[in-house]
Protein backbone atom coordinates (compact mmCIF):
# COMPACT_ATOMS: atom_id res chain seq x y z
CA UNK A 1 84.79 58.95 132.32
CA UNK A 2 81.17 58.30 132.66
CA UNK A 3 78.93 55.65 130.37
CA UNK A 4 77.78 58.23 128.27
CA UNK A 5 81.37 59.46 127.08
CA UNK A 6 82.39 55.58 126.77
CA UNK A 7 78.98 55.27 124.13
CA UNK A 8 79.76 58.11 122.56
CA UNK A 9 83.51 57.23 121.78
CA UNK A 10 82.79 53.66 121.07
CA UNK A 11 80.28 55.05 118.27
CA UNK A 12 83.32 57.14 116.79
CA UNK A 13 85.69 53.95 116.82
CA UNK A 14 82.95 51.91 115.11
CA UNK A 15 83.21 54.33 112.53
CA UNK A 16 86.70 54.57 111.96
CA UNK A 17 87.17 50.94 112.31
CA UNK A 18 84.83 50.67 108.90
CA UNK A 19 85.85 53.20 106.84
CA UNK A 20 89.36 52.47 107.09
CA UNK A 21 88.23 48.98 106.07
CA UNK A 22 87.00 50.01 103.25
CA UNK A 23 89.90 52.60 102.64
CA UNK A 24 92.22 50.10 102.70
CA UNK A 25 90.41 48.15 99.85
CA UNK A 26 90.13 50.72 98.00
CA UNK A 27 93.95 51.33 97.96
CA UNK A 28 94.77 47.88 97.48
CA UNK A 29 91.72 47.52 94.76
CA UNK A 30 93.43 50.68 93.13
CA UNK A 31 96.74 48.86 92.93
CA UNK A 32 94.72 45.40 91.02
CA UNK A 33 93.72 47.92 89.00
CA UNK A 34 96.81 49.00 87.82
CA UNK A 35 97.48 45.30 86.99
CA UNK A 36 94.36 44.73 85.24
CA UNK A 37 95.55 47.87 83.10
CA UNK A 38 98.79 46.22 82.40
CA UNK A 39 97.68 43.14 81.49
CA UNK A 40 95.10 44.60 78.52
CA UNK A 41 92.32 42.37 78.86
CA UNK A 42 90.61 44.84 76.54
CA UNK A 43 93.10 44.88 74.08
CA UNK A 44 93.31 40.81 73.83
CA UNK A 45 89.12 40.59 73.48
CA UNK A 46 89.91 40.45 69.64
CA UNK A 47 92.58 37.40 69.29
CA UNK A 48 89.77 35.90 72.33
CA UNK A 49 87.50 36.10 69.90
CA UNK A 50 89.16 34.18 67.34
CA UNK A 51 90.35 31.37 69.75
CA UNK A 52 89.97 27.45 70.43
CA UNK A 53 91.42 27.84 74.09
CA UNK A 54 88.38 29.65 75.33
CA UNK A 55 85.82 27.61 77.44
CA UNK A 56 82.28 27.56 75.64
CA UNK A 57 80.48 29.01 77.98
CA UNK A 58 76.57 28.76 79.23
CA UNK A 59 74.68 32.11 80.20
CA UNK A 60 71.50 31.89 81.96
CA UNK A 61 68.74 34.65 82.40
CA UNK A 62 65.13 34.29 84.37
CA UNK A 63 63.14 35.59 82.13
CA UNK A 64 61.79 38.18 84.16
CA UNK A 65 65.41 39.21 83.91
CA UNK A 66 65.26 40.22 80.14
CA UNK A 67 63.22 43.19 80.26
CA UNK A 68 59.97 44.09 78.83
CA UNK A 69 61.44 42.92 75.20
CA UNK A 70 62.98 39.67 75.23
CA UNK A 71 63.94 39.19 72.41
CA UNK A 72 65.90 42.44 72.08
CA UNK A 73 68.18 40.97 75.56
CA UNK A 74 68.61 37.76 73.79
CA UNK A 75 69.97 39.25 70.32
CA UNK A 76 72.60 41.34 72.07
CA UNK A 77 73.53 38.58 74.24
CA UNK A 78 73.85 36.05 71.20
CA UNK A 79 75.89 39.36 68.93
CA UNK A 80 78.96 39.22 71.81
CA UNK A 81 82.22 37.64 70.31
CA UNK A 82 82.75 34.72 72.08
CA UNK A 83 83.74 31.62 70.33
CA UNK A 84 81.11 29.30 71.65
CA UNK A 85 77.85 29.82 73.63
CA UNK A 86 74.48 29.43 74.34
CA UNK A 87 71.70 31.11 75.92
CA UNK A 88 69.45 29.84 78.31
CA UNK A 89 65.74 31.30 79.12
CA UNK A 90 64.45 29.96 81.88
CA UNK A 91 59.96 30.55 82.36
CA UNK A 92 57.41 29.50 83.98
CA UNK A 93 53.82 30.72 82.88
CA UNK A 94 52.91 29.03 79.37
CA UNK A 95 50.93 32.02 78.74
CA UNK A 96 54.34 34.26 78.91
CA UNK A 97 53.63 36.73 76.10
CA UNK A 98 57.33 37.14 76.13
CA UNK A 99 58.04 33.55 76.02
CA UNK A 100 55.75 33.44 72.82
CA UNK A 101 57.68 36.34 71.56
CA UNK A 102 61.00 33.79 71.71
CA UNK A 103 59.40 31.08 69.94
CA UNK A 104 58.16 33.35 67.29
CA UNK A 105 61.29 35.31 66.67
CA UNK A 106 63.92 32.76 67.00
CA UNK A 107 61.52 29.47 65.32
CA UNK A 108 62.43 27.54 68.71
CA UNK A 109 61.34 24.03 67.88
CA UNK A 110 60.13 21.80 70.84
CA UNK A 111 62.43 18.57 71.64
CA UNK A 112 62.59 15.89 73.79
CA UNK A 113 65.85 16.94 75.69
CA UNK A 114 68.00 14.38 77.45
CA UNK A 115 69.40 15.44 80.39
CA UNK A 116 71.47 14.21 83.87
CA UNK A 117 69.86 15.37 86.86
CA UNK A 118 72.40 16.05 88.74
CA UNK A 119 71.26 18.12 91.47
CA UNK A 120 67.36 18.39 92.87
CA UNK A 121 65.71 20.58 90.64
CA UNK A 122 62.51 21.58 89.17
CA UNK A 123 61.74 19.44 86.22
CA UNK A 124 61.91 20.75 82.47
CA UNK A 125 58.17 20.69 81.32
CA UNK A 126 59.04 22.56 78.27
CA UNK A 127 61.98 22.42 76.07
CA UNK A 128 61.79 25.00 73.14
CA UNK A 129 65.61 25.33 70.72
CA UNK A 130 66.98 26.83 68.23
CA UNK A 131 68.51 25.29 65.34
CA UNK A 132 71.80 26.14 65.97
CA UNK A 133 71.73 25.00 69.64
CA UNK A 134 72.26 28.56 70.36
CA UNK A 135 69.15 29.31 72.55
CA UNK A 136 67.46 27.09 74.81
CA UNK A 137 63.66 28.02 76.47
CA UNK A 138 62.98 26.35 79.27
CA UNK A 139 59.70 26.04 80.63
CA UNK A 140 59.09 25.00 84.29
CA UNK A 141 56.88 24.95 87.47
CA UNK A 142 59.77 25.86 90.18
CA UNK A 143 60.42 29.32 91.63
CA UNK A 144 63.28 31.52 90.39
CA UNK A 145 66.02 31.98 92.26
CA UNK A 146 68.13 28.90 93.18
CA UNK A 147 66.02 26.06 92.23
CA UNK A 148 65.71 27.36 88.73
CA UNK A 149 69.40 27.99 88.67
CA UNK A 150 69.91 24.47 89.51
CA UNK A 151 67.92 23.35 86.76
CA UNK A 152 69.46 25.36 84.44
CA UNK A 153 72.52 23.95 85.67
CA UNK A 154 71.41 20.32 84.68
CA UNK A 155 70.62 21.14 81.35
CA UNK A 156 74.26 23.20 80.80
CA UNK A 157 76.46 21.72 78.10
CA UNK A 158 79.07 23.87 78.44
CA UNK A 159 81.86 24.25 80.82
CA UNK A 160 81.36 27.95 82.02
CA UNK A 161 77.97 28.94 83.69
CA UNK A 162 76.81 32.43 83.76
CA UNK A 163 73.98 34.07 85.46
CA UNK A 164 72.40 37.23 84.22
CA UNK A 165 70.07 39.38 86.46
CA UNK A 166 67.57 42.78 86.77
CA UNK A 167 67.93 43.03 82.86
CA UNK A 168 71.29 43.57 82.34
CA UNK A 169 73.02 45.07 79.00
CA UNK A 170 76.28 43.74 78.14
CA UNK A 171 79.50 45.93 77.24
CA UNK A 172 81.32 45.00 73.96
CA UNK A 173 83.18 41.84 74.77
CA UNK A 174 82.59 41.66 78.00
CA UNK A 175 82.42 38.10 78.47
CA UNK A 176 85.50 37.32 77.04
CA UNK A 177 87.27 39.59 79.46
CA UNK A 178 85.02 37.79 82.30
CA UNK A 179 86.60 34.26 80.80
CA UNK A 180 90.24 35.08 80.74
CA UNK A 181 90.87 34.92 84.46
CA UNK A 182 89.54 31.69 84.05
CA UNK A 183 92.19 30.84 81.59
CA UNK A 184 94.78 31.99 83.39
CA UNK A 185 96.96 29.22 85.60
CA UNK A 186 98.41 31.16 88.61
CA UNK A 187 95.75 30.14 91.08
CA UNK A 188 91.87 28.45 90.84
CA UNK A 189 89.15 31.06 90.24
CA UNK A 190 85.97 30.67 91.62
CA UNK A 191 84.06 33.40 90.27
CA UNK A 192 84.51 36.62 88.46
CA UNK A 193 82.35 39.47 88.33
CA UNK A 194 82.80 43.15 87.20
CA UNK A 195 81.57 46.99 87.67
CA UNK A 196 78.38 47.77 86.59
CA UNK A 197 76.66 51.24 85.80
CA UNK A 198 73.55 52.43 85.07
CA UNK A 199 71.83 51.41 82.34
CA UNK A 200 70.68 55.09 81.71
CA UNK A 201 74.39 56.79 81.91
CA UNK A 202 73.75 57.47 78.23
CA UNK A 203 77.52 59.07 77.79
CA UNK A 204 80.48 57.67 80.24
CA UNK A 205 81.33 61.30 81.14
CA UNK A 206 77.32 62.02 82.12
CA UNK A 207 75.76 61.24 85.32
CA UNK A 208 72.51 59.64 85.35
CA UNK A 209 69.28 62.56 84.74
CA UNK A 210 67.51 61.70 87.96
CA UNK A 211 69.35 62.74 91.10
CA UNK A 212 68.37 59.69 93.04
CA UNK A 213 69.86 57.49 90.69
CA UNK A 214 72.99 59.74 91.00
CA UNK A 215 73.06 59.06 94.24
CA UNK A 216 73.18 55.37 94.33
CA UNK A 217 75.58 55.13 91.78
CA UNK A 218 78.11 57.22 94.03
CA UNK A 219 77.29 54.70 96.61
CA UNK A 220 77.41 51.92 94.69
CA UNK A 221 81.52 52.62 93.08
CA UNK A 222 81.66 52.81 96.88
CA UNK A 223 81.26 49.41 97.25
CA UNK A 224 82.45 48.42 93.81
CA UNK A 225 85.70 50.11 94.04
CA UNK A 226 86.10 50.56 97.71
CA UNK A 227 85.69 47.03 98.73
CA UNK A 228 84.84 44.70 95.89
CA UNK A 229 87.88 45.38 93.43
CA UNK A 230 90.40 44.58 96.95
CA UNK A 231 88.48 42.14 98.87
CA UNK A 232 89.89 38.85 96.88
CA UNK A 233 93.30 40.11 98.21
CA UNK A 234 92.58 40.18 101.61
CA UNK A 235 90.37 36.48 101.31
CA UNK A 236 87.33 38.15 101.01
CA UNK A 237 84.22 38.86 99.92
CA UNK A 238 82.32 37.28 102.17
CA UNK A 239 79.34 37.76 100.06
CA UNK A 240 78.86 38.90 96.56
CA UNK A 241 76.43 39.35 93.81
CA UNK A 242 76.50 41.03 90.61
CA UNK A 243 74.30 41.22 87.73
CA UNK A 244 76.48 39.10 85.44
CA UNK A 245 78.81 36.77 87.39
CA UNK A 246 80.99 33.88 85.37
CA UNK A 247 81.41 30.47 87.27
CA UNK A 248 83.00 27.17 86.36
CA UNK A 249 80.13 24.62 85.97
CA UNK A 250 82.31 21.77 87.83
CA UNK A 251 82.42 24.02 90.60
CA UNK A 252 78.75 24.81 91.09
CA UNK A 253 78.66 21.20 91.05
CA UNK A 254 80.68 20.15 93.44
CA UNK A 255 79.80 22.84 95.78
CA UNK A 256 76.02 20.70 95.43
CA UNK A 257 74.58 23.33 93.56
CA UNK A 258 72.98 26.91 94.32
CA UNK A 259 70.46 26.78 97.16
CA UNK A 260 66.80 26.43 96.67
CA UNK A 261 64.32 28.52 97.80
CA UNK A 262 66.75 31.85 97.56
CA UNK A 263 66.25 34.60 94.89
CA UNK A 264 69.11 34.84 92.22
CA UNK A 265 70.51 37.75 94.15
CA UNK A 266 70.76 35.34 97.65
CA UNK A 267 71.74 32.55 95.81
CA UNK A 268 74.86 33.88 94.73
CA UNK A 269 75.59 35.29 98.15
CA UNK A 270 75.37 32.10 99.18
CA UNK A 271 77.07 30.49 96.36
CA UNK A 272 80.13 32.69 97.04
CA UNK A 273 80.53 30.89 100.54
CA UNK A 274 79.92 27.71 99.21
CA UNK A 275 82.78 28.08 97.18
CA UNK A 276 84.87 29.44 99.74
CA UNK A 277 84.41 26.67 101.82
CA UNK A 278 84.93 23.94 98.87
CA UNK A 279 88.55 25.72 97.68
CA UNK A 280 89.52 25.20 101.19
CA UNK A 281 88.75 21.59 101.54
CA UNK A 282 89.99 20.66 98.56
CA UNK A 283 93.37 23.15 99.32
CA UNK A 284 93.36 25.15 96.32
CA UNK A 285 94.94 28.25 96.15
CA UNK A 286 92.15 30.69 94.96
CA UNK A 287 90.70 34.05 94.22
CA UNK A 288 88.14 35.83 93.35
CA UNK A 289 88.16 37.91 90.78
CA UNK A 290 86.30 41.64 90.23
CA UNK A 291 87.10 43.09 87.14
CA UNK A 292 87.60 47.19 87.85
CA UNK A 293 86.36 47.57 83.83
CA UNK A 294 82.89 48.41 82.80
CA UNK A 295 81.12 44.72 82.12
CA UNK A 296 77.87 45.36 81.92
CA UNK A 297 74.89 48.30 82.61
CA UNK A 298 71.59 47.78 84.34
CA UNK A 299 68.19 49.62 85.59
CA UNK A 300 69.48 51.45 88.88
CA UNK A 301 66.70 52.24 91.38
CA UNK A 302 64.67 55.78 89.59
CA UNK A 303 62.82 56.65 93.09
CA UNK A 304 63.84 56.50 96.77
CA UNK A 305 61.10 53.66 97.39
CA UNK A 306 63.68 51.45 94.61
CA UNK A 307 66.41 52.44 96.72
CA UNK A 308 64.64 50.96 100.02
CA UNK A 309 63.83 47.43 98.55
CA UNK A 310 67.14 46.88 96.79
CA UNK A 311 68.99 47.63 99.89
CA UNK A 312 66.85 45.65 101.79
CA UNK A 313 67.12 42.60 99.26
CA UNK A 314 70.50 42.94 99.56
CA UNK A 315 70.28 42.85 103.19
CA UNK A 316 68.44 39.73 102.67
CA UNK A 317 70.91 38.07 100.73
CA UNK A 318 73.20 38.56 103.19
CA UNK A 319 71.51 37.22 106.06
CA UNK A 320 71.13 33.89 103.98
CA UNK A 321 74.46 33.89 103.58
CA UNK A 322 76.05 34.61 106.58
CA UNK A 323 73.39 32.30 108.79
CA UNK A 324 73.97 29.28 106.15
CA UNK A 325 77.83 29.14 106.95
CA UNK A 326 78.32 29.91 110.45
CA UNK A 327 80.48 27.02 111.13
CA UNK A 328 83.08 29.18 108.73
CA UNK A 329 83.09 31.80 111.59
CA UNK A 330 86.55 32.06 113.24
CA UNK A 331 87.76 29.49 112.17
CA UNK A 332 91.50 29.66 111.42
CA UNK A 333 90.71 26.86 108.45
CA UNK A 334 89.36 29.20 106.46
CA UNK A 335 92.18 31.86 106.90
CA UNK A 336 91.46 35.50 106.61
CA UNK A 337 87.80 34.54 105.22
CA UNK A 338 86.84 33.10 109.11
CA UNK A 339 88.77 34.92 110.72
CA UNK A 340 88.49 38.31 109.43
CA UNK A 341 86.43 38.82 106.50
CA UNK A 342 83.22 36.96 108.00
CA UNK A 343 83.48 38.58 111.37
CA UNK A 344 83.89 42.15 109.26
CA UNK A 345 80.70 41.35 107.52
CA UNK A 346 78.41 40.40 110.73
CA UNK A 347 79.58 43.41 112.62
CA UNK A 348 80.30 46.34 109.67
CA UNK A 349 77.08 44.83 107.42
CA UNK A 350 74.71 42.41 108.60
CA UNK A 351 74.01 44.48 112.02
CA UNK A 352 75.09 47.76 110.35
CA UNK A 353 71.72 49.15 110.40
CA UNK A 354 70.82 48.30 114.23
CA UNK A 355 73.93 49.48 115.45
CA UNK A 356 74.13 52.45 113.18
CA UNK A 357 70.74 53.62 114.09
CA UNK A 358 71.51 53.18 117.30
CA UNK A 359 75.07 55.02 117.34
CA UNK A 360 73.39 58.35 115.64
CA UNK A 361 70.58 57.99 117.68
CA UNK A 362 72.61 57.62 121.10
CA UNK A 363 75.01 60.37 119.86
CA UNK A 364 72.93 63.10 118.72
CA UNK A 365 70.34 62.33 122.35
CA UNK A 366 73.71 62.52 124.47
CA UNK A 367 74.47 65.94 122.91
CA UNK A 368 70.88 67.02 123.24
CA UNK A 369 70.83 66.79 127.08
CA UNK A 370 74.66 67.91 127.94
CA UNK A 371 75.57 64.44 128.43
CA UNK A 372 78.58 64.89 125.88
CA UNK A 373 80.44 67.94 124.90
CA UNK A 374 80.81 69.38 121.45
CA UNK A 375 84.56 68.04 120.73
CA UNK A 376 82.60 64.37 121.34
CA UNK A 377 79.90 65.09 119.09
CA UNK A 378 81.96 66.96 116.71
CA UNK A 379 84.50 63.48 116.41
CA UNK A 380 81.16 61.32 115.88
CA UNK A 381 79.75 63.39 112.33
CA UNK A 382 83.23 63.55 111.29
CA UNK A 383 83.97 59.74 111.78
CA UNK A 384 80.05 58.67 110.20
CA UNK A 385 79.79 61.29 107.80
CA UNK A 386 83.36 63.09 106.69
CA UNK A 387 85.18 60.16 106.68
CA UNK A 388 83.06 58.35 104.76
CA UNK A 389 82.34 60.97 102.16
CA UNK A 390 86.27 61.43 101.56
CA UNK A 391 86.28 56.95 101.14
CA UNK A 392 83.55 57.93 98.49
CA UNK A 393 85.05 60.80 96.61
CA UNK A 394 88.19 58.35 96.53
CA UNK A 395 86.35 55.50 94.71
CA UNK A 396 85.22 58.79 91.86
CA UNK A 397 89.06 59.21 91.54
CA UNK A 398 89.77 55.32 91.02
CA UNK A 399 86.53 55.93 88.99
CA UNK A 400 87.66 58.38 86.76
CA UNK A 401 91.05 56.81 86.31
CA UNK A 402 90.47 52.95 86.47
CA UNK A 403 86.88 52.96 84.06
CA UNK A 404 87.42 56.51 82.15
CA UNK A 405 84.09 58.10 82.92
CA UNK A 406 82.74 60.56 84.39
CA UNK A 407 85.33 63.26 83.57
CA UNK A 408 83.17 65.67 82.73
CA UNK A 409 81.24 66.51 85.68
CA UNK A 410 83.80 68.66 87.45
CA UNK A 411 82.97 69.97 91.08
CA UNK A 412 79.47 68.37 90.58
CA UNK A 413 80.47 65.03 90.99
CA UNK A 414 82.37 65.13 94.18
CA UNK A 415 79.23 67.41 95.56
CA UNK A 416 77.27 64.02 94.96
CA UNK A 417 80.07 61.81 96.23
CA UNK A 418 80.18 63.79 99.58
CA UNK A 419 76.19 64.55 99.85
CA UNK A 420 75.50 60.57 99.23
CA UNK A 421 77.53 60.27 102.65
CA UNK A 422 75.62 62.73 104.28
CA UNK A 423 72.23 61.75 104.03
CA UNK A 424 71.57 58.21 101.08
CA UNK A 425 74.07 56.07 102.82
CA UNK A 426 72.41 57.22 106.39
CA UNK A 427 68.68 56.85 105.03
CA UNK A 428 69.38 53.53 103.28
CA UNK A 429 70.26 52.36 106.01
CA UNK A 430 67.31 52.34 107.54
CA UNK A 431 65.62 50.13 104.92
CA UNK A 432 65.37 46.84 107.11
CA UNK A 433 64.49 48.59 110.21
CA UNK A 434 61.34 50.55 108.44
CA UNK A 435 59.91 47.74 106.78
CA UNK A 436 58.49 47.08 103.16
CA UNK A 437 58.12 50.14 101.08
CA UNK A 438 54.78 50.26 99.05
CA UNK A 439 52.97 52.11 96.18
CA UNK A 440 53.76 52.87 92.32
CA UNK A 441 54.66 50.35 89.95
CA UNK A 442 57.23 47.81 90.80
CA UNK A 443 60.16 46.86 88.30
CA UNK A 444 60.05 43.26 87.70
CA UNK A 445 62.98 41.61 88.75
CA UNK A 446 63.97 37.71 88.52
């Protein structure tokens, strides 16, 4: 067999290695799902609601994470049924029009607040509050991302710590279906998080109105149902974000906080690790939690130059993650996390766009030139591009069954499933390798 066939067929195995990765999550993620179902976290949001047992619980939002109207994000964050909670805005320009906006709306009064500083953070120039303790504005010179996080952190009263991000609009008692894993005394849970949609998906059963949005939010129950629902059960993920994410504040803490210098999106990558690594050394059995239920709905990219930088900050956020903890890496202390899950993520992830580039690129020059038969090259699109698509129209069914939506779309909506495989996923891809994409307006993000 000469070099060219051994390429070729290593290409085909890389392929089939990683989509029956995330095949297996997604049956196993199907099966939670089922027990999630059973368990009617939904149903039980109403006696929540009513209850002393649930943790008061802390949500944080940059900002620039709000939207365009403030004041509308904080008023349905404040109108969810939870028991206890408060809000916490977190600027940095005194001149914030939207800050103002706050101030005005809510008659935040300026105080002298006390605080313990227990991790390094940015110092609280500004303290604006409510009168019922209910929202907090914080005004302060660090960057957002992980030092702000840290500061909000400090000024926390309350034993649950959430992080909103990119503008987020929460479901109907969402949080307290976020809390109740929490509550819950099989094992410690580090961290639950839950599937988000667009925030444009006006009707469950209608897709988004621009295509390109419909395409990365086939691509995105990819990863949300095909690998995010199941990884907890195989000691996983390596690395996860979400655009609300619950935490216990003692944990944050004693993991020394989220790192500085990382956007929110890194941060929590990182975080995730960081919490990985401090369940093991204190010998807890753990799990992560991700809801398969509708939590909350954000802006999805609207143009193919949104798609480009959110894969790439994702990309980012990985790297930071995945270079911070490398003394994790197959290391049987860990369990399945070092040895399996981590090295899953370096080869199937972090280097998926080098090696994927270079697979198609090999694969389709070998064919070119008569180096490889068609059988060979035949194997290769069916491996990167069937395979995949059928892993994709699989996370629509656990879709359509596990959330509800989406049932009207018919043939439609496995014609986007498949075609996402075919060409987004591939082009996406590509986002590290081409660089920065410029020009147009860009959404603010925190």
């Amino acid at each position: 067999m000469s070099a060219y066939y051994v390429l070729a067929y290593l290409a085909v195995t890389y392929y089939i290695v990683l989509y029956s990765i995330h095949l297996l999550h997604l049956v196993i993620g199907y099966k939670a799902a089922l027990r999630w179902k059973k368990m009617g976290y939904l149903e039980e949001a109403h006696r929540l609601s009513r209850s002393e047992m649930v943790p008061p619980l802390t949500l944080v939002a940059d900002i620039d994470s709000t939207g365009e109207d403030s004041a509308q994000w904080v008023d349905h964050a404040l109108s969810q049924r939870f028991p206890e909670m408060e809000v916490l805005v977190v600027c940095r320009d005194s001149d914030d029009e939207r800050a103002r906006g706050l101030i005005r709306t809510y008659y935040l009064r300026r105080v002298d607040r006390v605080y313990r500083r227990t991790l390094q953070a940015p110092q609280a120039l500004e303290v604006y509050q409510s009168d019922d303790h209910r929202l907090t504005l914080v005004r302060t010179d660090g960057a957002a991302g992980g030092s702000s996080l840290n500061l909000a952190l400090n000024l926390a009263r309350y034993p649950m710590f959430g992080v909103a991000d990119r503008s987020p609009r929460l479901e109907d008692d969402s949080l307290l279906c976020m809390v109740r894993p929490f509550m819950e005394e099989e094992m410690s849970v580090p961290a639950v998080m839950g599937v988000e949609l667009p925030l444009d998906m006006e009707k469950q059963d209608l897709l988004p109105p621009r295509r390109i949005t419909r395409f990365a939010l086939m691509e995105s129950l990819r990863v949300q149902l095909g690998f995010m629902v199941g990884a907890p059960y195989l000691g996983g993920p390596a690395a996860a974000y979400s655009s609300l994410a619950l935490y216990r504040k003692s944990d944050l803490l004693d993991a020394g906080g989220f790192k500085p210098g990382l956007s929110y999106m890194a941060a929590e990558m990182d975080m995730t690790l960081r919490l990985h690594r401090l369940m093991h050394e204190k010998s807890r059995r753990y799990r992560f939690v991700f809801l398969p239920q509708l939590v909350v709905r954000r802006p999805f990219p609207r143009t193919l130059r949104e798609c480009f930088n959110e894969f790439r900050e994702r990309q980012r956020g990985i790297s930071a993650a995945l270079w911070s903890e490398t003394g994790m890496l197959f290391r049987a202390r860990y369990g399945r996390l070092g040895v399996a899950q981590l090295p899953s993520f370096w080869l199937f992830v972090k280097m998926a766009p080098v090696l994927g580039f270079a697979a198609f690129a090999l694969s389709i020059l070998f064919f070119a030139f008569g180096r490889v038969g068609w059988p060979v090259f035949a194997a290769f699109l069916a491996s990167s591009m069937l395979y995949p698509a059928l892993v994709g129209a699989g996370a629509v069914v656990a879709a359509r069954r596990e959330l509800g939506i989406l049932k009207g779309q018919g043939a439609a909506l496995y014609g986007y499933a498949f075609l996402t495989q075919f060409w987004y996923r591939q082009l996406i891809a590509l986002a590290p390798l081409l660089g920065p994409v410029r020009g147009g307006k860009e959404r603010k993000k925190g």
